[in-house]
N, C-alpha and C. Protein backbone atom coordinates (compact mmCIF):
# COMPACT_ATOMS: atom_id res chain seq x y z
N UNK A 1 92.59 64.87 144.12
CA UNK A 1 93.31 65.09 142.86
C UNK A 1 94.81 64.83 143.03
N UNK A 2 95.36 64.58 142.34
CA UNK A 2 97.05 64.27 142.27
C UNK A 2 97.92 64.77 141.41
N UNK A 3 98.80 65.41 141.54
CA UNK A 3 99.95 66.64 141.02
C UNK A 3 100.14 66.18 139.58
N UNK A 4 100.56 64.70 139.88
CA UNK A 4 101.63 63.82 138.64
C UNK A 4 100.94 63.18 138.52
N UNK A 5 100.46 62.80 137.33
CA UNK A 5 100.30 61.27 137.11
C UNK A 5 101.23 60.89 135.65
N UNK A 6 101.57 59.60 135.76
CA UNK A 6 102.83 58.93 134.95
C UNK A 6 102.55 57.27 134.46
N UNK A 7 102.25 57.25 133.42
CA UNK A 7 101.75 56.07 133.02
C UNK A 7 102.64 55.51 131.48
N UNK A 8 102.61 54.65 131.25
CA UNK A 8 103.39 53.94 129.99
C UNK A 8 102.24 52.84 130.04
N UNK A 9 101.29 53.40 128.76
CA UNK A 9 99.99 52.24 128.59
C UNK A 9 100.29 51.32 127.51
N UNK A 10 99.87 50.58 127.30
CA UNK A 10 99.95 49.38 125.99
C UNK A 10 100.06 50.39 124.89
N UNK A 11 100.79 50.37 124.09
CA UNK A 11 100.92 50.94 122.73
C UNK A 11 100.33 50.55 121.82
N UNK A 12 99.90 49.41 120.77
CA UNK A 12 99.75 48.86 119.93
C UNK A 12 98.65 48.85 119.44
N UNK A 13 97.69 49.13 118.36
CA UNK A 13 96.27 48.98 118.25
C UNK A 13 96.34 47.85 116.64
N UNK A 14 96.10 47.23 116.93
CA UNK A 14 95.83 46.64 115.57
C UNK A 14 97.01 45.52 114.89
N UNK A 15 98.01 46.07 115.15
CA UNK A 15 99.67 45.15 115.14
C UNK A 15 99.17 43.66 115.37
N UNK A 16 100.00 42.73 114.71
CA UNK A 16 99.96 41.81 115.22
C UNK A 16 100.67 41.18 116.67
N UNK A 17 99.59 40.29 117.26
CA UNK A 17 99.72 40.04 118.27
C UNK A 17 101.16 39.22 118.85
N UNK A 18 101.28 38.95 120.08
CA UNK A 18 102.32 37.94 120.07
C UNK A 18 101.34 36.39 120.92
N UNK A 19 102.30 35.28 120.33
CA UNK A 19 101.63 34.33 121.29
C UNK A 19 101.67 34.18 122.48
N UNK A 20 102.88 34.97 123.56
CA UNK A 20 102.51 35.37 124.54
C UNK A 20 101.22 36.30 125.73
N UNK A 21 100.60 35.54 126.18
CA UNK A 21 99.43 36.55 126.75
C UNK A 21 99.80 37.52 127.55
N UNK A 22 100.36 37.55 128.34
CA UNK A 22 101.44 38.58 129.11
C UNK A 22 101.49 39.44 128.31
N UNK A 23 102.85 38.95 127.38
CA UNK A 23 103.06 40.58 126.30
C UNK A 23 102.20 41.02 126.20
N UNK A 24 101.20 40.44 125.22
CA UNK A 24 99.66 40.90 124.46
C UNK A 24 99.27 41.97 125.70
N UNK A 25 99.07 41.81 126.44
CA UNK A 25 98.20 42.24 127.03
C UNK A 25 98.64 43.42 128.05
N UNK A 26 100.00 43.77 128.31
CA UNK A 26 101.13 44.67 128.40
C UNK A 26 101.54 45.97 127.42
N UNK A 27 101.56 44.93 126.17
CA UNK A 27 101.61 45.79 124.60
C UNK A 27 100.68 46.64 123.41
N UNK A 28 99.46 45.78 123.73
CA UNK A 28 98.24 45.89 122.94
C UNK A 28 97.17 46.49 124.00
N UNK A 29 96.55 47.67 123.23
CA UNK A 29 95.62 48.42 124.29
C UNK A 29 93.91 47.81 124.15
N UNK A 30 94.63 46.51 123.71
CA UNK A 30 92.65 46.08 124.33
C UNK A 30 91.97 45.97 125.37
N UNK A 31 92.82 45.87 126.72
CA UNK A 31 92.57 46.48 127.44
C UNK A 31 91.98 47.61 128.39
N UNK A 32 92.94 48.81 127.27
CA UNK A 32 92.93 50.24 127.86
C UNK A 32 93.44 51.24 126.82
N UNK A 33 92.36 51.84 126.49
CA UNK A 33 92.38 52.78 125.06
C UNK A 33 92.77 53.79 125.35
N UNK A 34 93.37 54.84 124.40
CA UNK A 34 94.20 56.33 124.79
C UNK A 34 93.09 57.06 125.38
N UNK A 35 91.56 56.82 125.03
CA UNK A 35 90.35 57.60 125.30
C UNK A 35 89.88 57.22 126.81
N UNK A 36 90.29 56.28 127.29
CA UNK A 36 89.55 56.01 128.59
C UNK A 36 91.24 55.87 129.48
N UNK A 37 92.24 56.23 128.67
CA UNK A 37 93.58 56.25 129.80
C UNK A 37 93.40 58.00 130.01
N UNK A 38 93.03 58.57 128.92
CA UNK A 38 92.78 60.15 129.07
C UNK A 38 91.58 60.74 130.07
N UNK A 39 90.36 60.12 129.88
CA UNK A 39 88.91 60.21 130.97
C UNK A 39 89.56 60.14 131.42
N UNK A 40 90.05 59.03 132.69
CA UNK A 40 90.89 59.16 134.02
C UNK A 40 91.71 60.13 133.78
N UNK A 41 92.63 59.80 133.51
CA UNK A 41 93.59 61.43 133.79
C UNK A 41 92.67 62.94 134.06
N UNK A 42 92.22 62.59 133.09
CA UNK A 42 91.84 64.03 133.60
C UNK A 42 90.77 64.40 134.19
N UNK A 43 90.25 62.96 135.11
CA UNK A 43 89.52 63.35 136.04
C UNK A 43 90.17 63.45 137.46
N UNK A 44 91.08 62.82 137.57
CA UNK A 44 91.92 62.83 138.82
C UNK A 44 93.11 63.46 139.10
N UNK A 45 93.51 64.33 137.89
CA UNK A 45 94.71 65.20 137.94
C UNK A 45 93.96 66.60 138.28
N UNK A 46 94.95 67.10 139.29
CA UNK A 46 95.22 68.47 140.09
C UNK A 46 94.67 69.64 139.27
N UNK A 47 93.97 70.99 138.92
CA UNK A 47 94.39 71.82 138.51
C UNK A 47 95.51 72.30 137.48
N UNK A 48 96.97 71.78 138.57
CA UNK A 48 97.86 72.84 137.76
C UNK A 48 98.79 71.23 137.66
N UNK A 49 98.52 70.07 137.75
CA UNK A 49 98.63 68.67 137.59
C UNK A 49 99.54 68.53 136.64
N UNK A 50 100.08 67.56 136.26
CA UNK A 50 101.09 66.74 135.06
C UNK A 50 100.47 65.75 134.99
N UNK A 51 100.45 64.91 133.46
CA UNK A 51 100.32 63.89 133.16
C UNK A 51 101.35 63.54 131.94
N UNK A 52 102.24 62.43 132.48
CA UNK A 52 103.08 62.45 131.50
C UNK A 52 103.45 61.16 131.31
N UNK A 53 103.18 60.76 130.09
CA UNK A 53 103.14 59.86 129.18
C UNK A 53 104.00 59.37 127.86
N UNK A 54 104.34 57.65 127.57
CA UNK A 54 105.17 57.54 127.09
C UNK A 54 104.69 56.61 125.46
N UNK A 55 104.71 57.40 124.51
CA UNK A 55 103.95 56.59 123.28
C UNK A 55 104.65 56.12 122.06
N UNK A 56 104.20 55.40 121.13
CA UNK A 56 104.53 55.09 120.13
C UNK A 56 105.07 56.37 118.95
N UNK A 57 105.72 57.05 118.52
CA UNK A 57 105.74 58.54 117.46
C UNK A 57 104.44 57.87 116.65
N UNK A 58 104.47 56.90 116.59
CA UNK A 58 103.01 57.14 115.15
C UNK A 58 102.04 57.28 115.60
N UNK A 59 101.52 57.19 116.89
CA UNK A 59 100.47 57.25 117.60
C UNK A 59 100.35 58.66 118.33
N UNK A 60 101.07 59.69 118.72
CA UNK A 60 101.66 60.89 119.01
C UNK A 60 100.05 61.83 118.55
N UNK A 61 100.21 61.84 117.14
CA UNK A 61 99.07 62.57 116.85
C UNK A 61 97.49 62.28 117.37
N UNK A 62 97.20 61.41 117.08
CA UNK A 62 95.87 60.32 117.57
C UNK A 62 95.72 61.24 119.46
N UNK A 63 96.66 60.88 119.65
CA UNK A 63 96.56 60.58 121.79
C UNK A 63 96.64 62.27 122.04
N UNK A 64 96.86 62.96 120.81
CA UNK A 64 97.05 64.91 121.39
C UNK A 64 95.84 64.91 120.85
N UNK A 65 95.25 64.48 119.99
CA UNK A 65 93.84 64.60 119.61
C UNK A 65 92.73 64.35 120.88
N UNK A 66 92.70 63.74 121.40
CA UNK A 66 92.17 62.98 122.02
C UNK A 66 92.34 63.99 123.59
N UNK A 67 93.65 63.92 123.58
CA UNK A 67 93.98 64.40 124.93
C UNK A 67 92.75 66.02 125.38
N UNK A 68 93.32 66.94 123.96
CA UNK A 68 93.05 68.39 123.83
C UNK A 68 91.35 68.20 124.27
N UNK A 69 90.58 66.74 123.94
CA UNK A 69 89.14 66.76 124.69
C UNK A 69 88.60 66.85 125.94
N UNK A 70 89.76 66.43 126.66
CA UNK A 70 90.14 66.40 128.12
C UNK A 70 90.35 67.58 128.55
N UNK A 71 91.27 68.69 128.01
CA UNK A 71 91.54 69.97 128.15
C UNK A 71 93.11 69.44 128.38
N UNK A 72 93.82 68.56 128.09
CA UNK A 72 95.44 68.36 128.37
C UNK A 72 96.00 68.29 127.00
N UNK A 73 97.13 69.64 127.57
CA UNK A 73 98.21 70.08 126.16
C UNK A 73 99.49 69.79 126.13
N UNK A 74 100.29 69.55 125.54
CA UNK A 74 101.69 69.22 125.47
C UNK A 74 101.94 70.68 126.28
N UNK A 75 102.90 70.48 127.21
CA UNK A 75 104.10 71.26 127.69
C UNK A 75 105.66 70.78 127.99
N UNK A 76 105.81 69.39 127.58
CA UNK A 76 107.16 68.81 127.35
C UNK A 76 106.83 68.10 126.04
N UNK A 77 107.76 67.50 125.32
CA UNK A 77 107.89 66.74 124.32
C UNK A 77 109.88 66.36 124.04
N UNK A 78 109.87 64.75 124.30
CA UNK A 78 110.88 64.70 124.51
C UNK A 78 110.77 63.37 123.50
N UNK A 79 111.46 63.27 121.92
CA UNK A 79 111.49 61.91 121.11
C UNK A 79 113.03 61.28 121.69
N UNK A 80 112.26 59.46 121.74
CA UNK A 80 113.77 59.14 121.86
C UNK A 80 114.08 57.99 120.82
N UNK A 81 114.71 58.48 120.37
CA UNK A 81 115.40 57.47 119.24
C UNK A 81 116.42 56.34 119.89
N UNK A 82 116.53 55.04 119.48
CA UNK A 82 117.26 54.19 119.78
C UNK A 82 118.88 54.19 119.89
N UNK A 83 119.15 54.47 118.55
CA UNK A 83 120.69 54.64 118.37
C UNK A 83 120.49 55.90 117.16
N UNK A 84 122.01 56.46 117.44
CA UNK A 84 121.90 57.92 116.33
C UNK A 84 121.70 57.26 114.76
N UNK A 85 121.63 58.17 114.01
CA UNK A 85 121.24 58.19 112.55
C UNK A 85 120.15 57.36 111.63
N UNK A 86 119.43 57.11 113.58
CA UNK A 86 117.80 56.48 113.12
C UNK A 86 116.49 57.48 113.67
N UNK A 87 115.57 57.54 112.85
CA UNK A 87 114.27 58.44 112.96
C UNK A 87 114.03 57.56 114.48
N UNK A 88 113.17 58.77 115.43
CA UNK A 88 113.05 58.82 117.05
C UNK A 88 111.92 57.35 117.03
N UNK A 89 111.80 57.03 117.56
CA UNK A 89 110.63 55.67 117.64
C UNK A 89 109.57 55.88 119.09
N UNK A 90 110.07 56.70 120.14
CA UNK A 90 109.05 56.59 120.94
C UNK A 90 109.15 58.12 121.09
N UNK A 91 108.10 58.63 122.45
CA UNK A 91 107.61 59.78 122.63
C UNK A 91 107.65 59.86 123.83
N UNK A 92 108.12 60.95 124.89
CA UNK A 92 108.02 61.53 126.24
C UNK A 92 107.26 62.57 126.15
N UNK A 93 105.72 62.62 126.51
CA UNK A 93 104.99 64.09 126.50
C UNK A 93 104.30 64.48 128.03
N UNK A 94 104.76 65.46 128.07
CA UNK A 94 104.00 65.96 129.44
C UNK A 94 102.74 66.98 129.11
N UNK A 95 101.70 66.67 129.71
CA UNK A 95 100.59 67.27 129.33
C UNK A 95 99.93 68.37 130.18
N UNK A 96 99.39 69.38 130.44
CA UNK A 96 98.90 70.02 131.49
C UNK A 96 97.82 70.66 131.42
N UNK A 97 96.77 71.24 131.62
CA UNK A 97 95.38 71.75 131.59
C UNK A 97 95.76 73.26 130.60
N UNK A 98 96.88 73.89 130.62
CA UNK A 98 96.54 74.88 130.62
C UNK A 98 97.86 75.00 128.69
N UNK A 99 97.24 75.90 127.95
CA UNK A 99 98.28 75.62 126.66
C UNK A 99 99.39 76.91 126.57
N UNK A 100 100.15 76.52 126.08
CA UNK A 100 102.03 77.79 126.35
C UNK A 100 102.58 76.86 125.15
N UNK A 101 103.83 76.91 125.57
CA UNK A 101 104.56 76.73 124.33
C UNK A 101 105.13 75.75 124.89
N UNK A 102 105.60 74.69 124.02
CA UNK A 102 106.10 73.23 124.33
C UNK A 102 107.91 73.19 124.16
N UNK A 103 108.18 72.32 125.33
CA UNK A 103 109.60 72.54 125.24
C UNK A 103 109.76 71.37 124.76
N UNK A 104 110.48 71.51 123.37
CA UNK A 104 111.25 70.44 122.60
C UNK A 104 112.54 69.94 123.26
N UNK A 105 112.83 68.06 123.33
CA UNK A 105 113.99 67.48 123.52
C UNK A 105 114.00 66.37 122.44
N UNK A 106 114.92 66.10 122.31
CA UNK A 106 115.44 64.71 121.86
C UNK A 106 116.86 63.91 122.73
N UNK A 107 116.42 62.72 122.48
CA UNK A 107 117.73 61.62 123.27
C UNK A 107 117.62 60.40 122.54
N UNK A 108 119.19 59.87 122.58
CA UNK A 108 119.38 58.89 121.85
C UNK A 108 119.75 58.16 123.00
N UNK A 109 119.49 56.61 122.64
CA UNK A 109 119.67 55.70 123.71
C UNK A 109 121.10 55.48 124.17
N UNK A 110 121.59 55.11 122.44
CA UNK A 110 122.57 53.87 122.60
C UNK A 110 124.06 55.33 122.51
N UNK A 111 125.11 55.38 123.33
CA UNK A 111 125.63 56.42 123.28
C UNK A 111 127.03 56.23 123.80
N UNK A 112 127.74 57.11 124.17
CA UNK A 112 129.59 57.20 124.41
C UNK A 112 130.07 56.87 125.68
N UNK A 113 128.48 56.69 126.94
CA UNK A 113 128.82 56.71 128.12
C UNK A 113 129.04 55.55 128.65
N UNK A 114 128.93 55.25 130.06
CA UNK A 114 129.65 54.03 130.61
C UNK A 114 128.60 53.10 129.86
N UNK A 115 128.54 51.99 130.11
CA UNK A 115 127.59 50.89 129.33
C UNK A 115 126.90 50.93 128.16
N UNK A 116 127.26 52.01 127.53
CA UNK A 116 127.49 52.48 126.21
C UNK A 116 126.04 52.85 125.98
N UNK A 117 125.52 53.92 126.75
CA UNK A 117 124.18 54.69 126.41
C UNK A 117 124.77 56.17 126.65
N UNK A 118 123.93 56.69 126.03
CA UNK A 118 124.38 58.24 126.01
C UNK A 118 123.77 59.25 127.37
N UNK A 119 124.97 59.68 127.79
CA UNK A 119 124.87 60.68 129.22
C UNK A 119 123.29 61.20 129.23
N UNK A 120 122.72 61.67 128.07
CA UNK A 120 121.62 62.50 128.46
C UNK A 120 120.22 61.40 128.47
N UNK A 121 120.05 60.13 127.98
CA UNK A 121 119.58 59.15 128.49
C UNK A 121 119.78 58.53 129.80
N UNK A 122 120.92 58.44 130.41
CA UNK A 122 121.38 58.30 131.45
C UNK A 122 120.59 59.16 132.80
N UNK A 123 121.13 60.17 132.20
CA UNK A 123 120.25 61.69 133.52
C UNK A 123 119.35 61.18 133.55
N UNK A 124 118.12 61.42 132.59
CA UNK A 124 116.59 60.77 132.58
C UNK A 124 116.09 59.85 133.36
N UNK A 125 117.24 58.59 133.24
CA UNK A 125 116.86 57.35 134.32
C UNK A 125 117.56 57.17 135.42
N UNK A 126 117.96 58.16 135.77
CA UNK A 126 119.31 57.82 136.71
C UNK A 126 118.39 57.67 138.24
N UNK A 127 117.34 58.32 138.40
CA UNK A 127 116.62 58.19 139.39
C UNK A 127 116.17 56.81 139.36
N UNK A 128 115.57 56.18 138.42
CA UNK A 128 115.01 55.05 138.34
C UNK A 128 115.65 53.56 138.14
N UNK A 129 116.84 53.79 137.82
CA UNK A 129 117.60 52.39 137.20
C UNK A 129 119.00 52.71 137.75
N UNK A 130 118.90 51.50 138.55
CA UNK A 130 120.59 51.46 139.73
C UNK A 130 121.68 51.46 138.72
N UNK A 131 121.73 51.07 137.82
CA UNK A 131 123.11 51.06 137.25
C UNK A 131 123.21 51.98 136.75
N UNK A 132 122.77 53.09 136.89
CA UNK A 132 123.34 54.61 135.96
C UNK A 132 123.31 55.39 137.25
């Protein structure tokens, strides 16, 4: 079993495609459906495990549906909106076997800090992306 698991799956169900096959197939979950990215998870996550995942907001509802069959509940929820004074467009949710109360965040991308993204986007990736 494994503590974390951390995935960013194809988003898209139905959207139109691009003529790129790459993208398509990167973007679009024909591939790999929220229902069989969830079976795994939650056959190979730990007990007291994380699975945390990065989605579309319109799709948000659908994938907690789905998830709660598995027995995995929101215990983070973090929307991130692009630039301020626009509705959030994607989703940071951490999921875990067991249900409590969910800690709400929000972050905006585009922001006041050096390369002009905002400090608390920054923190988030700072582990992952050399230039922050």
């Amino acid at each position: 079993p494994f503590d974390v698991v951390v995935c960013n799956p194809p988003y898209y169900a139905g959207e139109a495609a691009s003529p790129d096959e790459r993208r398509n197939l990167a973007r679009h979950h024909a591939g790999l459906t929220f229902a069989e990215l969830l079976e795994v998870a939650g056959r190979v996550l730990a007990p007291e495990g994380r699975f945390s995942v990065v989605l579309p907001l319109g799709r948000e509802a659908e994938f907690l549906g789905l998830a709660a069959e598995h027995d995995l509940h929101p215990h983070r929820r973090c929307s991130i909106r692009y630039v301020p004074h626009r509705p959030p467009k994607r989703v940071l949710l951490e999921l875990r076997r067991r249900h409590g109360p969910v800690q709400e965040q929000e972050i905006t991308v585009e922001g006041d800090g050096p390369e002009g993204y905002d400090p608390a986007y920054q923190s988030l990736l700072s582990d992952l992306m050399t230039k922050f």
